[in-house]
N, C-alpha and C. Protein backbone atom coordinates (compact mmCIF):
# COMPACT_ATOMS: atom_id res chain seq x y z
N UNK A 1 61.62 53.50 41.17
CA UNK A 1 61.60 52.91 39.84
C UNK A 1 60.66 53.67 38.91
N UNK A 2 59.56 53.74 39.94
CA UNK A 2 58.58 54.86 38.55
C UNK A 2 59.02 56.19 38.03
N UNK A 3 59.63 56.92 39.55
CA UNK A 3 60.38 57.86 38.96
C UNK A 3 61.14 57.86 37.86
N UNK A 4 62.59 56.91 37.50
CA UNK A 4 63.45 56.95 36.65
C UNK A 4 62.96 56.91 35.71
N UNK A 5 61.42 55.69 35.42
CA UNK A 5 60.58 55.26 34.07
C UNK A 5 60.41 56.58 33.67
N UNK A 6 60.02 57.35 34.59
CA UNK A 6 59.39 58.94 34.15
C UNK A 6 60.23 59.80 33.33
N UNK A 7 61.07 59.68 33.89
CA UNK A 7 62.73 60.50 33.53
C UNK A 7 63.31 59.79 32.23
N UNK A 8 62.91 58.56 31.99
CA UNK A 8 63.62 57.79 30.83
C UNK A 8 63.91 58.60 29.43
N UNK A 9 63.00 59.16 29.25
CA UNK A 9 62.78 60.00 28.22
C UNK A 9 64.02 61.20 27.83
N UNK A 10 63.78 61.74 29.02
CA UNK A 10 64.76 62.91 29.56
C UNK A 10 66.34 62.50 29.55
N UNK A 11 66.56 61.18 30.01
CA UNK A 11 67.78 60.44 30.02
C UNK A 11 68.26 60.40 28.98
N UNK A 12 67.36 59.94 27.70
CA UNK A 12 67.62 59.53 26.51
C UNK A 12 68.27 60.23 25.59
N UNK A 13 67.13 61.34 25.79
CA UNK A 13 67.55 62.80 25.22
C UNK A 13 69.11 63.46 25.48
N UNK A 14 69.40 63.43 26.53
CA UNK A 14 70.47 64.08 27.17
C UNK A 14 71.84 62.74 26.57
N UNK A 15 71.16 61.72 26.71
CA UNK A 15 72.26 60.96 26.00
C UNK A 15 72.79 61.42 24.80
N UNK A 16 71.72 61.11 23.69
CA UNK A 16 71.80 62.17 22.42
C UNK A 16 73.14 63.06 22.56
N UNK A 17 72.53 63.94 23.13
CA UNK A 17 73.38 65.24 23.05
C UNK A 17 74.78 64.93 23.25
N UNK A 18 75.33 64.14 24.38
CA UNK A 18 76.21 63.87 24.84
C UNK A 18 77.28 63.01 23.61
N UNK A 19 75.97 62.00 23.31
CA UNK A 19 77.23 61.42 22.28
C UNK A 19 77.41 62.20 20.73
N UNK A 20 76.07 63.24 20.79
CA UNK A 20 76.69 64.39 19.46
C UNK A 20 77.60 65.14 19.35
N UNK A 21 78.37 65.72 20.27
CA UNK A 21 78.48 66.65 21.04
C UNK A 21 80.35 66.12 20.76
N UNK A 22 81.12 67.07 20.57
CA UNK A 22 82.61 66.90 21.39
C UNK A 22 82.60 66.83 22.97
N UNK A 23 83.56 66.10 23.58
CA UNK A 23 84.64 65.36 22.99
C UNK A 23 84.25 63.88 22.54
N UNK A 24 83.08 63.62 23.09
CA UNK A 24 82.65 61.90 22.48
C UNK A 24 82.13 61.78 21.47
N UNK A 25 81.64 62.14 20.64
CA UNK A 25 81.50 61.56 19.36
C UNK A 25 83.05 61.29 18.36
N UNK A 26 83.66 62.49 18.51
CA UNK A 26 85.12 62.25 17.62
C UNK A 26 85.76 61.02 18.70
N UNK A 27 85.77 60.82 19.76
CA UNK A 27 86.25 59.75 20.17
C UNK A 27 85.79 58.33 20.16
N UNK A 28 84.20 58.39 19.81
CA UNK A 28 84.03 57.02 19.34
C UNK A 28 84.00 56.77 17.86
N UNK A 29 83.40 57.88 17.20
CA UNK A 29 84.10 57.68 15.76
C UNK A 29 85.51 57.82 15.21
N UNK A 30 86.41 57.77 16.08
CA UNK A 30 87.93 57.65 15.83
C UNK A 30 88.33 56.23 16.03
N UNK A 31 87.56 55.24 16.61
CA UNK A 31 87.76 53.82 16.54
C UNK A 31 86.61 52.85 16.11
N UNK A 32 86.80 52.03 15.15
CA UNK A 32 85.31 51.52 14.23
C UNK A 32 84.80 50.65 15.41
N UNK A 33 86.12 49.77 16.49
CA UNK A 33 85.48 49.66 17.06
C UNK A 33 84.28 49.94 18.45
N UNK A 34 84.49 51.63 18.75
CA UNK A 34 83.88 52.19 18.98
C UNK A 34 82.55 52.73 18.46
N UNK A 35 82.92 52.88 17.52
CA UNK A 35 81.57 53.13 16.73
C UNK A 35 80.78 52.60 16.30
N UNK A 36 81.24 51.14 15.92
CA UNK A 36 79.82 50.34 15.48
C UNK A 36 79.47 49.67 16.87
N UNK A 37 80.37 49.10 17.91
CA UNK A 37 79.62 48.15 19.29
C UNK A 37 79.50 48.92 20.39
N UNK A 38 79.39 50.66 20.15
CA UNK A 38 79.27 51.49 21.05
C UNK A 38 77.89 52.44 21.18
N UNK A 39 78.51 53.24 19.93
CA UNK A 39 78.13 54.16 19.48
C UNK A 39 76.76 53.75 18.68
N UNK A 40 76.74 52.86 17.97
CA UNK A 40 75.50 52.32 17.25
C UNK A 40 74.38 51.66 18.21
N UNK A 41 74.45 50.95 19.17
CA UNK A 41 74.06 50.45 20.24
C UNK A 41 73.06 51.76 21.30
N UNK A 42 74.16 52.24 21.72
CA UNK A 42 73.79 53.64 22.76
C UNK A 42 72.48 54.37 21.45
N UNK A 43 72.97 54.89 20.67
CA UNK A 43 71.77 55.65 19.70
C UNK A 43 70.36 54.90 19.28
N UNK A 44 71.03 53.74 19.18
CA UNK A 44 69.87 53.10 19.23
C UNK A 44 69.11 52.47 20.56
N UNK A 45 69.40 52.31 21.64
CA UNK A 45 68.84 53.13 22.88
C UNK A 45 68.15 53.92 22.90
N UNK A 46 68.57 54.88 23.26
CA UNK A 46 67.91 55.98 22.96
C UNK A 46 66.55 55.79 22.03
N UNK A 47 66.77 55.93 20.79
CA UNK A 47 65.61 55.51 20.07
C UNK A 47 64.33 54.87 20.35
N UNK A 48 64.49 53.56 21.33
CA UNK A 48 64.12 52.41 21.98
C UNK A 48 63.25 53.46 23.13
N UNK A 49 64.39 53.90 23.80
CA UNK A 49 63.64 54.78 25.19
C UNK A 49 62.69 56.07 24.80
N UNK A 50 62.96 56.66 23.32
CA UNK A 50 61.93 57.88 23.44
C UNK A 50 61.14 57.44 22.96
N UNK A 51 61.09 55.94 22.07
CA UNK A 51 59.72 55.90 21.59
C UNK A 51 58.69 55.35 22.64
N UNK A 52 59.11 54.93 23.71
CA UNK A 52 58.09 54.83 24.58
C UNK A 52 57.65 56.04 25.33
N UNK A 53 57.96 57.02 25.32
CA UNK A 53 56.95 58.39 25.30
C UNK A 53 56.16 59.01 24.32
N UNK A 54 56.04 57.89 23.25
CA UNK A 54 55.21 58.84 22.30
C UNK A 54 53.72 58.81 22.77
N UNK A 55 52.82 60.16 21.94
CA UNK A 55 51.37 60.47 22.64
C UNK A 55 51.19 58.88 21.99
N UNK A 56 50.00 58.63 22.50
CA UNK A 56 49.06 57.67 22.69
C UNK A 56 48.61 57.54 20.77
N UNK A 57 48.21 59.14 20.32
CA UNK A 57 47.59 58.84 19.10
C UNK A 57 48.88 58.53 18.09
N UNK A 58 49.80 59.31 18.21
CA UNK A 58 51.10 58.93 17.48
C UNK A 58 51.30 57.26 17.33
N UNK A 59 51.30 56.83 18.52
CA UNK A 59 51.75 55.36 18.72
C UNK A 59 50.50 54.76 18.08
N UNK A 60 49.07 54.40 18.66
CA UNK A 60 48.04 54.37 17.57
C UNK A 60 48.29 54.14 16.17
N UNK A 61 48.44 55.56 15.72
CA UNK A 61 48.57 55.41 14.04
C UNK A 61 49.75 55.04 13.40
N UNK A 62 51.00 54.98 14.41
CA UNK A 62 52.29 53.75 13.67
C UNK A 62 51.84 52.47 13.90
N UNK A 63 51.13 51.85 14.77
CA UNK A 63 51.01 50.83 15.23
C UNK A 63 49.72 49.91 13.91
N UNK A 64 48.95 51.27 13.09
CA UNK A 64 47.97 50.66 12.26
C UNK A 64 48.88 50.14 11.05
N UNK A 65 49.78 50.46 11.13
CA UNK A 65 50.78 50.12 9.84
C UNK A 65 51.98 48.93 10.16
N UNK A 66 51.94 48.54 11.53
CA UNK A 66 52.47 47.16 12.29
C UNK A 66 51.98 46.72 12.92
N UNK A 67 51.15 45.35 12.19
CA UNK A 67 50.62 44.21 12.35
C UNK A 67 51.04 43.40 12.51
N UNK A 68 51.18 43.00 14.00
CA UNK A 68 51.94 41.78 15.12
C UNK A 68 53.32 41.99 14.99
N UNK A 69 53.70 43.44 14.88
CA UNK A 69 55.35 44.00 14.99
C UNK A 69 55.90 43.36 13.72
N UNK A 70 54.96 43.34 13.02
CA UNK A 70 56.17 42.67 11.66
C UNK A 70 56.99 43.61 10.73
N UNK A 71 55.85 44.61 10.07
CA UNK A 71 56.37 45.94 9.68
C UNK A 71 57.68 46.64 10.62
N UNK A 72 57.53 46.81 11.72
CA UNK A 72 58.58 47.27 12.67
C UNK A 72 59.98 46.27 12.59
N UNK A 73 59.61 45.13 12.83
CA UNK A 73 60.74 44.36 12.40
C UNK A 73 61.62 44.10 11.41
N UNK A 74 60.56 44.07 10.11
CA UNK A 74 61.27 44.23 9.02
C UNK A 74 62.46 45.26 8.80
N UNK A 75 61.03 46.63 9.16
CA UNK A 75 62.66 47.85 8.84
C UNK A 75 63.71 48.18 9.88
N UNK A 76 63.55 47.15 10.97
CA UNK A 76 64.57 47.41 11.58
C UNK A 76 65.45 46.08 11.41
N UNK A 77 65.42 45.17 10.73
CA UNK A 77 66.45 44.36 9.71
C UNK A 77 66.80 45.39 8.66
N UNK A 78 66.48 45.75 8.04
CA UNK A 78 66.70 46.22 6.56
C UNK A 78 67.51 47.65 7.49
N UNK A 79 67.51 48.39 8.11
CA UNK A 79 68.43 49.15 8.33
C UNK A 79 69.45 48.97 9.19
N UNK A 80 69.14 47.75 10.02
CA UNK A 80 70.80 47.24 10.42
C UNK A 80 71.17 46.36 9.68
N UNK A 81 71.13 46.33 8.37
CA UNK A 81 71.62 45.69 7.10
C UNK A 81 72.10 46.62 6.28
N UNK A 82 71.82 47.38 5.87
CA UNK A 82 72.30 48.77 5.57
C UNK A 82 73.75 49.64 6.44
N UNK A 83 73.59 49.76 7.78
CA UNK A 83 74.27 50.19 8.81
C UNK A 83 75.54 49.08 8.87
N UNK A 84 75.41 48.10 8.50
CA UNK A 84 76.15 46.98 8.39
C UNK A 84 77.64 47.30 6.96
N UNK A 85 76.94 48.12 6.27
CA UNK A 85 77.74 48.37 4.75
C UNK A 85 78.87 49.35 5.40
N UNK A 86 80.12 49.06 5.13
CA UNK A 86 81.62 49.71 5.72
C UNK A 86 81.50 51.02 4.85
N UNK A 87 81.48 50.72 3.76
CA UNK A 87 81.51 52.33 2.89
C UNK A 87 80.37 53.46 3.82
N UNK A 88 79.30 53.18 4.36
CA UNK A 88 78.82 53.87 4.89
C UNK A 88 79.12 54.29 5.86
N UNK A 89 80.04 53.53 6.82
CA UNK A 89 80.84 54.40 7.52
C UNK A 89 81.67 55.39 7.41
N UNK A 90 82.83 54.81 6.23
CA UNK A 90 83.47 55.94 5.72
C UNK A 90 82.87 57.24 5.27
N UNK A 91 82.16 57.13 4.81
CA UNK A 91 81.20 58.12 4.16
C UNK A 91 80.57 59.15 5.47
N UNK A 92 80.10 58.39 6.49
CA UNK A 92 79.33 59.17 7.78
C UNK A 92 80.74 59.65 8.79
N UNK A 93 81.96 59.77 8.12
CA UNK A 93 82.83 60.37 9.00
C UNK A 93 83.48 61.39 7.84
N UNK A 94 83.05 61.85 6.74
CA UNK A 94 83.29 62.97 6.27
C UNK A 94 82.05 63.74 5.52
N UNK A 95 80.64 63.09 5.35
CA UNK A 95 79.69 63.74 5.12
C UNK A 95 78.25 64.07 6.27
N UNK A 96 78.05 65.10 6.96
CA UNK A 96 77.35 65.16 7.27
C UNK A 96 75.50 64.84 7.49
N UNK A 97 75.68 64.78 5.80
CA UNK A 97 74.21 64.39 5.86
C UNK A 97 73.90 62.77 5.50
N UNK A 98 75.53 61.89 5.80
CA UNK A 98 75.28 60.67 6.00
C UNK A 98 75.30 60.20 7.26
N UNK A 99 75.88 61.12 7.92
CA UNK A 99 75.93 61.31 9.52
C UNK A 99 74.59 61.15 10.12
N UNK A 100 73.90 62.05 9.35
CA UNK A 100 72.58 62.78 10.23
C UNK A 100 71.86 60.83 9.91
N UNK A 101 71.76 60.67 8.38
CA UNK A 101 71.17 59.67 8.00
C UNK A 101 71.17 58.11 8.88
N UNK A 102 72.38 58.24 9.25
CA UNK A 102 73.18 57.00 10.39
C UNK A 102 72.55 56.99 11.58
N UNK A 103 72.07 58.20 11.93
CA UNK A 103 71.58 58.65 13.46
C UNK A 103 70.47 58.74 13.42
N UNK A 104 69.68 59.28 12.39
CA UNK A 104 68.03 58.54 12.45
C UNK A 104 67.82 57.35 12.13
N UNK A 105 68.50 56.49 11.26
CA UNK A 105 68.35 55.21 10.70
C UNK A 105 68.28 54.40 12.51
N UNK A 106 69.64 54.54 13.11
CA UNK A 106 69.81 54.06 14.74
C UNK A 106 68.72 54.38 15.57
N UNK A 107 68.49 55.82 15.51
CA UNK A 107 66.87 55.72 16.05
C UNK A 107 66.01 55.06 15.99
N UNK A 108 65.60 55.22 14.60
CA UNK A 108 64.55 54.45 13.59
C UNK A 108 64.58 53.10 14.51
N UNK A 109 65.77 52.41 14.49
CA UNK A 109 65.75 51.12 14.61
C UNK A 109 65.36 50.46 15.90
N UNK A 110 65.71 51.83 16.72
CA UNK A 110 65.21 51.39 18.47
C UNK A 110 63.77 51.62 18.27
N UNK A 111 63.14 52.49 17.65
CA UNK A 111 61.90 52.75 18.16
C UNK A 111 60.75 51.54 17.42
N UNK A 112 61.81 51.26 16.20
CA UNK A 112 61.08 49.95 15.89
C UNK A 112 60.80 49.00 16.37
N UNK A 113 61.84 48.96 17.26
CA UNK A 113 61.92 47.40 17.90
C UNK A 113 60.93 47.52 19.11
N UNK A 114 61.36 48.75 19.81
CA UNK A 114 60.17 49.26 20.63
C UNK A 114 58.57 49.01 20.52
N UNK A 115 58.31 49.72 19.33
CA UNK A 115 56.88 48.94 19.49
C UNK A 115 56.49 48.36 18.51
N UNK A 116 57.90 46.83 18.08
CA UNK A 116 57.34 45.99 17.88
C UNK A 116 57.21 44.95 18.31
N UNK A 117 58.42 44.68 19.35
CA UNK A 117 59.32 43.27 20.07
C UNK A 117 58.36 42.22 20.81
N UNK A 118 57.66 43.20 21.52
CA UNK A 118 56.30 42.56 22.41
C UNK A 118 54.94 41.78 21.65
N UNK A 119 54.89 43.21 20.72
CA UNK A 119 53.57 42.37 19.39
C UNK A 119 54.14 41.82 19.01
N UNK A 120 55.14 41.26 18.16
CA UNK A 120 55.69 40.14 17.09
C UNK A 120 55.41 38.39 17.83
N UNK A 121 55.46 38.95 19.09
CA UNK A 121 55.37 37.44 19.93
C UNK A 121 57.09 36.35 19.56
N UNK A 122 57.48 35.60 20.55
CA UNK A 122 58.25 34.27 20.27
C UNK A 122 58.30 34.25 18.45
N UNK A 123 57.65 34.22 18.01
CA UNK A 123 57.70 33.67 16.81
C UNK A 123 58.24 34.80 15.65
N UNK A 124 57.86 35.79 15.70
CA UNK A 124 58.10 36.88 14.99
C UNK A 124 59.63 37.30 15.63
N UNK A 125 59.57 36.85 16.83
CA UNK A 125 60.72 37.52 17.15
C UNK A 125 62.18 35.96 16.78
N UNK A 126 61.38 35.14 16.80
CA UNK A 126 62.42 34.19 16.36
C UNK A 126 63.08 34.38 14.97
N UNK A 127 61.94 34.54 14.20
CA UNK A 127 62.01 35.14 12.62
C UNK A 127 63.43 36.27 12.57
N UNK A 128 63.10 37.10 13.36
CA UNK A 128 64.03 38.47 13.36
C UNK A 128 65.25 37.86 13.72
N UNK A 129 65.31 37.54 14.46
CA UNK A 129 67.05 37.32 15.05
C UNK A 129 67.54 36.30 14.08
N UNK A 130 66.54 35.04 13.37
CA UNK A 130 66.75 33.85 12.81
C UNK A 130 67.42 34.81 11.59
N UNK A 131 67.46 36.10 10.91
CA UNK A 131 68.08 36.59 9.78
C UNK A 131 69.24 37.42 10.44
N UNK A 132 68.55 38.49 11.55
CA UNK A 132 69.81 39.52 11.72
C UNK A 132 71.22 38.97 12.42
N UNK A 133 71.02 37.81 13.34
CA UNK A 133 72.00 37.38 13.86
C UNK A 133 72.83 36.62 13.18
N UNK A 134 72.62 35.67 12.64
CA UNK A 134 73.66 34.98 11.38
C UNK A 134 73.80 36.25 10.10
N UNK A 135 73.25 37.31 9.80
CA UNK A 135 73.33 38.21 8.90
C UNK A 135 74.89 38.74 9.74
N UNK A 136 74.47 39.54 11.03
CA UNK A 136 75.72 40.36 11.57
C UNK A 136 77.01 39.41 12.25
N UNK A 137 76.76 37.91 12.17
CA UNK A 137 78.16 36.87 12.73
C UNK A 137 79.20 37.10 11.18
N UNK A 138 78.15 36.90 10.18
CA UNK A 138 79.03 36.39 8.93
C UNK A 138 79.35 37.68 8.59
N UNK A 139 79.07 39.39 8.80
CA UNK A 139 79.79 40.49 8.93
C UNK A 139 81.14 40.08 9.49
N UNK A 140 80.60 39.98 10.59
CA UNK A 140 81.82 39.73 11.62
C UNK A 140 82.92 39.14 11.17
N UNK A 141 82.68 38.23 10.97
CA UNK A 141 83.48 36.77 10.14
C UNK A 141 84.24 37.84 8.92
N UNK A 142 83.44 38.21 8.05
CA UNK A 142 84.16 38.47 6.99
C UNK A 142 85.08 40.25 7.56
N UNK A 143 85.01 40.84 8.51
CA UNK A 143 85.61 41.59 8.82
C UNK A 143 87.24 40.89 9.26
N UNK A 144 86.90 39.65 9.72
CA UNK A 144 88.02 39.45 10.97
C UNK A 144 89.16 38.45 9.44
N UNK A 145 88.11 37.87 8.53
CA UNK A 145 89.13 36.87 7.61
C UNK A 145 89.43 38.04 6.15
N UNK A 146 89.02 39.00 6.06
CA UNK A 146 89.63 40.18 5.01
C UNK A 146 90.89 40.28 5.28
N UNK A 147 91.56 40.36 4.44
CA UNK A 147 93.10 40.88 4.35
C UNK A 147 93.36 42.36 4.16
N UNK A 148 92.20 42.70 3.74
CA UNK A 148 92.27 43.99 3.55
C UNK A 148 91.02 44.96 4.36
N UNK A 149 91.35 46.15 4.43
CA UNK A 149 90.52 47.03 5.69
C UNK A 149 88.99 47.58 4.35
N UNK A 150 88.24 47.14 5.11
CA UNK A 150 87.02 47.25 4.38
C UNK A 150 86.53 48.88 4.75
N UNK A 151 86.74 49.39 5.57
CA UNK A 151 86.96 51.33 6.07
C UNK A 151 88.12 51.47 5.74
N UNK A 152 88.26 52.38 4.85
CA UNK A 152 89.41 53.49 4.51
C UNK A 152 89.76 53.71 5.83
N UNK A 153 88.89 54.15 7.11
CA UNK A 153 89.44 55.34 7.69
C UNK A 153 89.82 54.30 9.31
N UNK A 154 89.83 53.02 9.04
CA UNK A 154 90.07 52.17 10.03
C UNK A 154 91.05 51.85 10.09
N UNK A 155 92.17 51.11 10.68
CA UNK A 155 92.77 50.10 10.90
C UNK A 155 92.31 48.75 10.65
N UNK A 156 93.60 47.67 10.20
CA UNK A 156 92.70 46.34 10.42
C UNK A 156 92.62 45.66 11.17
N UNK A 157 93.44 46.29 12.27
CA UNK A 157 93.19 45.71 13.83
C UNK A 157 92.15 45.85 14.47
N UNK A 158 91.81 46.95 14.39
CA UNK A 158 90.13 47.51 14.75
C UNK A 158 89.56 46.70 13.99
N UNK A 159 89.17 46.46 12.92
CA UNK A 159 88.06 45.90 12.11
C UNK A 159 88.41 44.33 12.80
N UNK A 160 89.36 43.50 12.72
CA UNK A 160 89.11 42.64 13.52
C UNK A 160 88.69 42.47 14.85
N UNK A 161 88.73 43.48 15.56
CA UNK A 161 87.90 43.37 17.11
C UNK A 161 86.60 43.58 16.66
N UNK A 162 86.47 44.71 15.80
CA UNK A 162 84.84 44.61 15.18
C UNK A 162 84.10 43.51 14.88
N UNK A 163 84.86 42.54 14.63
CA UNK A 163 84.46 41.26 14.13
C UNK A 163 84.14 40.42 14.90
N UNK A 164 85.05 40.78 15.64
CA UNK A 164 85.05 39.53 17.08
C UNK A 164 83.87 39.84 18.14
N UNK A 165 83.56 41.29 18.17
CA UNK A 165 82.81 41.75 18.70
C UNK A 165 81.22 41.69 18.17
N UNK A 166 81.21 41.72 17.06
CA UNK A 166 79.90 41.31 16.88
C UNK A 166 79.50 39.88 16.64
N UNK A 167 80.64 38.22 16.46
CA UNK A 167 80.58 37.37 16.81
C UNK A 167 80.05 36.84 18.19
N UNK A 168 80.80 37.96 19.16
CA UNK A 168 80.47 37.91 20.49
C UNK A 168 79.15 38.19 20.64
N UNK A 169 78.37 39.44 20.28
CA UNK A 169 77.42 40.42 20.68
C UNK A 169 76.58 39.40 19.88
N UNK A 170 76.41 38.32 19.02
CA UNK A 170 75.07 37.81 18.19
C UNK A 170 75.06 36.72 19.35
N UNK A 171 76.11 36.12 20.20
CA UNK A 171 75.78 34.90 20.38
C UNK A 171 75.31 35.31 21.84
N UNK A 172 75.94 36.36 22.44
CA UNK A 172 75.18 36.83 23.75
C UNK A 172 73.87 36.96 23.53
N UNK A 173 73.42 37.38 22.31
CA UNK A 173 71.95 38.08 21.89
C UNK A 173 71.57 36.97 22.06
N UNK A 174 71.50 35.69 21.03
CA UNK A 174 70.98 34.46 21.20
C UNK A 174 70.60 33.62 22.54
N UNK A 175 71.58 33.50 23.17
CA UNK A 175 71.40 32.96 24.16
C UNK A 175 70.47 33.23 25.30
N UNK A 176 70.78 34.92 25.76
CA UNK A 176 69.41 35.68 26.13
C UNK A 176 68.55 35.32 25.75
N UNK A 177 68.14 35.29 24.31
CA UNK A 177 66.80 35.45 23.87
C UNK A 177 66.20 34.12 24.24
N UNK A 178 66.77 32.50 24.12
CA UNK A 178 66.78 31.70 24.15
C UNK A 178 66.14 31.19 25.45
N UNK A 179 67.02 31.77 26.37
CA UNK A 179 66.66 31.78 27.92
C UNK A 179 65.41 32.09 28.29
N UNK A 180 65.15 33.80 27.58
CA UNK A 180 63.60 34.43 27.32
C UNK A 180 62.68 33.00 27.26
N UNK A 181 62.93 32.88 25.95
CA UNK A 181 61.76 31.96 25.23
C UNK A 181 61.42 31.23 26.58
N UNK A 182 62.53 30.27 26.61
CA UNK A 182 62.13 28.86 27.30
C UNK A 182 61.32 29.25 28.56
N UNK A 183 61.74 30.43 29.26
CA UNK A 183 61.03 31.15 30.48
C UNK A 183 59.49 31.17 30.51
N UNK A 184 59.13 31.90 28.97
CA UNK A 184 57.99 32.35 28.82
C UNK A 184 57.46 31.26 28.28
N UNK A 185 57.85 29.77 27.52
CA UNK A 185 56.93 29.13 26.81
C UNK A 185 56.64 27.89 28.46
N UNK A 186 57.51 27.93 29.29
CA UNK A 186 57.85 27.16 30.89
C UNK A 186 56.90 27.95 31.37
N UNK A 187 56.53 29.24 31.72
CA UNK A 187 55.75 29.62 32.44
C UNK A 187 55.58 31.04 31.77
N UNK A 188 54.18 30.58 30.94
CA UNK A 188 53.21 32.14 30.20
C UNK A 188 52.53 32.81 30.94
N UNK A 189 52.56 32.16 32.30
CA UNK A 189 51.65 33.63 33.07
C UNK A 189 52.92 34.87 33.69
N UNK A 190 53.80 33.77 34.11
CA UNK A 190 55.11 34.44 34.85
C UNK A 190 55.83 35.45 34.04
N UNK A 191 55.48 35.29 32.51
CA UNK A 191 56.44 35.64 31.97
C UNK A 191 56.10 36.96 31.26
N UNK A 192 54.55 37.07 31.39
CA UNK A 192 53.69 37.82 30.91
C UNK A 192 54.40 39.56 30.90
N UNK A 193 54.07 40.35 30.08
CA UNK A 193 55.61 41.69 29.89
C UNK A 193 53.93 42.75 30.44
N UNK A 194 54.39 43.32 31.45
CA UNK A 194 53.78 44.62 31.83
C UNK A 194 53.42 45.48 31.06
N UNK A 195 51.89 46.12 30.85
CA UNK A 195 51.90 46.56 29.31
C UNK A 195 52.27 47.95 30.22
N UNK A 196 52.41 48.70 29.01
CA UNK A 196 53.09 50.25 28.65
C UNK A 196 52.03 51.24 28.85
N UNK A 197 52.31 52.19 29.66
CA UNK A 197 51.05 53.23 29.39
C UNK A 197 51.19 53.51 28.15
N UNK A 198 50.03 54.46 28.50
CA UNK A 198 49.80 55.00 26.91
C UNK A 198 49.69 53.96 25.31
């Protein structure tokens, strides 16, 4: 297990590449629903996993600018609120440098959550999901009850699994998290999260 922790980094990286890379990237950006409950997910992974190799002082001096993971939380609402806007998809499958923008924003968003999820505590983290999860159902919702394809470059069959899929993916989130809580507020020593080197 310590090994792989070690390697996580290395994993992450190599993921990257893999989903930049032909033949998988044109194959998950050839279906929206590939690309937003796949492709957005995995990158932001990644994100999640390299920021726990950052040096010690790096992490330090982001960390003076997120106080009890709130800062971190915030911008990682505000850019899966953003990432959420359909024109920006269209847009990140014929402009490159909305591409690039899509793929650090997904980063951005893992490494936020990374080191903020733990500081924010139950409460901060209730806050977060209490906006992004009813924010990304009523996406959903309004993907699946449009009559019309909100991506040019979609189908509206796809955009309705998109829909359904992130209906699905908020209430799995919830419930997890839910489970979390009750675990940790039932038993705070048991539940206590292993701190991180570095």
């Amino acid at each position: 297990m310590a090994l792989l922790r070690g390697r996580a980094p290395a994993l992450a990286a190599g993921l990257l590449v893999v989903l930049a890379l032909p033949p998988l990237r044109p194959l998950l950006e050839g279906s929206m629903a590939l690309h937003m409950l796949l492709q957005f997910p995995l990158v932001a992974l990644a994100g999640f996993v390299l920021a726990g190799a950052l040096q010690p002082g790096v992490r330090e001096r982001l960390q003076r600018w997120n106080a009890y993971g709130l800062t971190g939380l915030l911008a990682a609402a505000l850019l899966l609120a953003l990432l959420m806007i359909p024109r920006l998809l269209d847009l990140a499958l014929v402009d490159t440098r909305i591409e690039a923008a899509k793929w650090i924003a997904l980063l951005a968003t893992g490494a936020a959550l990374r080191l903020s999820w733990t500081k924010s505590g139950l409460l901060g983290q209730f806050f977060f999901l209490g906006n992004v999860l009813p924010m990304t159902a009523m996406a959903g919702q309004l993907f699946i009850d449009s009559p019309l394809r909100v991506c040019n470059a979609y189908l509206l069959d796809d955009q309705v699994r998109v829909g359904q899929g992130l209906i699905a993916g908020c209430a799995i989130v919830a419930v997890a998290w839910l489970v979390h809580a009750t675990r940790k507020l039932m038993h705070p020593a048991a539940a206590q999260p292993v701190a991180e080197k570095g």
